[in-house]
Protein backbone atom coordinates (compact mmCIF):
# COMPACT_ATOMS: atom_id res chain seq x y z
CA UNK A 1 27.80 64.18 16.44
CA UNK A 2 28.17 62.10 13.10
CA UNK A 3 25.54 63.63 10.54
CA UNK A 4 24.60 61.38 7.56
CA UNK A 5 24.31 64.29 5.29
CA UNK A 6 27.95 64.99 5.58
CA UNK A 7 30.37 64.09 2.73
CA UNK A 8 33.78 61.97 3.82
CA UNK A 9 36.96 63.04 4.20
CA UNK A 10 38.30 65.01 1.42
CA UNK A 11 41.80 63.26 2.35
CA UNK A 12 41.09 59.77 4.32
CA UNK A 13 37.67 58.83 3.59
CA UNK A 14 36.47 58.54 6.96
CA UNK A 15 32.95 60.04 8.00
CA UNK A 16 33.00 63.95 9.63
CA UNK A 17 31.29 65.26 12.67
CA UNK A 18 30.10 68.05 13.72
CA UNK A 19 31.63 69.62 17.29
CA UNK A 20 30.35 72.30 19.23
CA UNK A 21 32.56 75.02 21.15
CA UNK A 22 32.43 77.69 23.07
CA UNK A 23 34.51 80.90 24.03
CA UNK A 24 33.70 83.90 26.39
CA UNK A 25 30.40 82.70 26.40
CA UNK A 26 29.78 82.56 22.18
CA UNK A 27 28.90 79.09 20.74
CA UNK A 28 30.87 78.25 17.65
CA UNK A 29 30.59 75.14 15.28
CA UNK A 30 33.08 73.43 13.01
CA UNK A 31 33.31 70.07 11.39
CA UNK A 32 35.95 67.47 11.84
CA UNK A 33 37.37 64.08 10.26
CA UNK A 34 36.36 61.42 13.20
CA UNK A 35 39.79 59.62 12.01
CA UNK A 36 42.01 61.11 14.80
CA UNK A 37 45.39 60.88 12.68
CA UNK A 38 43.76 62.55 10.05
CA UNK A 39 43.39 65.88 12.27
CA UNK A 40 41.26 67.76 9.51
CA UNK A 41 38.52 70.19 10.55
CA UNK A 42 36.53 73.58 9.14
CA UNK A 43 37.16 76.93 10.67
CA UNK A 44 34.56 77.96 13.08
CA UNK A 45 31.02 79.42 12.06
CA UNK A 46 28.06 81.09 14.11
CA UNK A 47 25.56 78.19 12.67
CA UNK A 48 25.87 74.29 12.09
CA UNK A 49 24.36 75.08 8.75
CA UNK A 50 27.44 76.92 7.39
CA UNK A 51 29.66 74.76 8.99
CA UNK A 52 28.33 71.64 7.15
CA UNK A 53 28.38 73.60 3.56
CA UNK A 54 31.42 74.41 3.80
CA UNK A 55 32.84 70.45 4.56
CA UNK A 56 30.55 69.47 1.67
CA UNK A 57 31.35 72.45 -0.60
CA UNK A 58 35.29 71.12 -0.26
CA UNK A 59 36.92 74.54 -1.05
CA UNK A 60 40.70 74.75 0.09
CA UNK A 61 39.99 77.89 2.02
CA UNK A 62 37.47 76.45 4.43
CA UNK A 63 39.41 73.54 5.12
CA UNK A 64 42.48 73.40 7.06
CA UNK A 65 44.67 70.09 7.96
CA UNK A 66 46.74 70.61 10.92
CA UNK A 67 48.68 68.68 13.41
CA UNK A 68 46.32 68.26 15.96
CA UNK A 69 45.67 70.22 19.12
């Protein structure tokens, strides 16, 4: 889900999303760079909330750029 209250891409530009996931039955949220080369994303969080402050807070630790999965 695009948000409009989401800052861009700290390293593209391109708008982020916010995903939803789940494991053994727990919800988790992160957000994402919708560019899919660009394979950035937050760690996961209990709340939406605190995963959009940390995309728009931009601090190295809660931002990770990997290779995809």
């Amino acid at each position: 889900m695009i948000d409009d209250d989401l800052k861009h891409c700290p390293f593209c530009g391109s708008r982020g999303a916010t995903a939803i996931g789940s494991k053994n039955e727990s919800y988790y949220y992160y957000i994402l760079c919708v560019n899919q080369h660009c394979h950035v994303k937050t760690r996961r969080y209990h709340s939406r909330m605190e995963a959009k402050d940390s995309w728009n807070r931009r601090t190295p630790s809660y931002i990770e750029r990997g290779k995809g999965e």
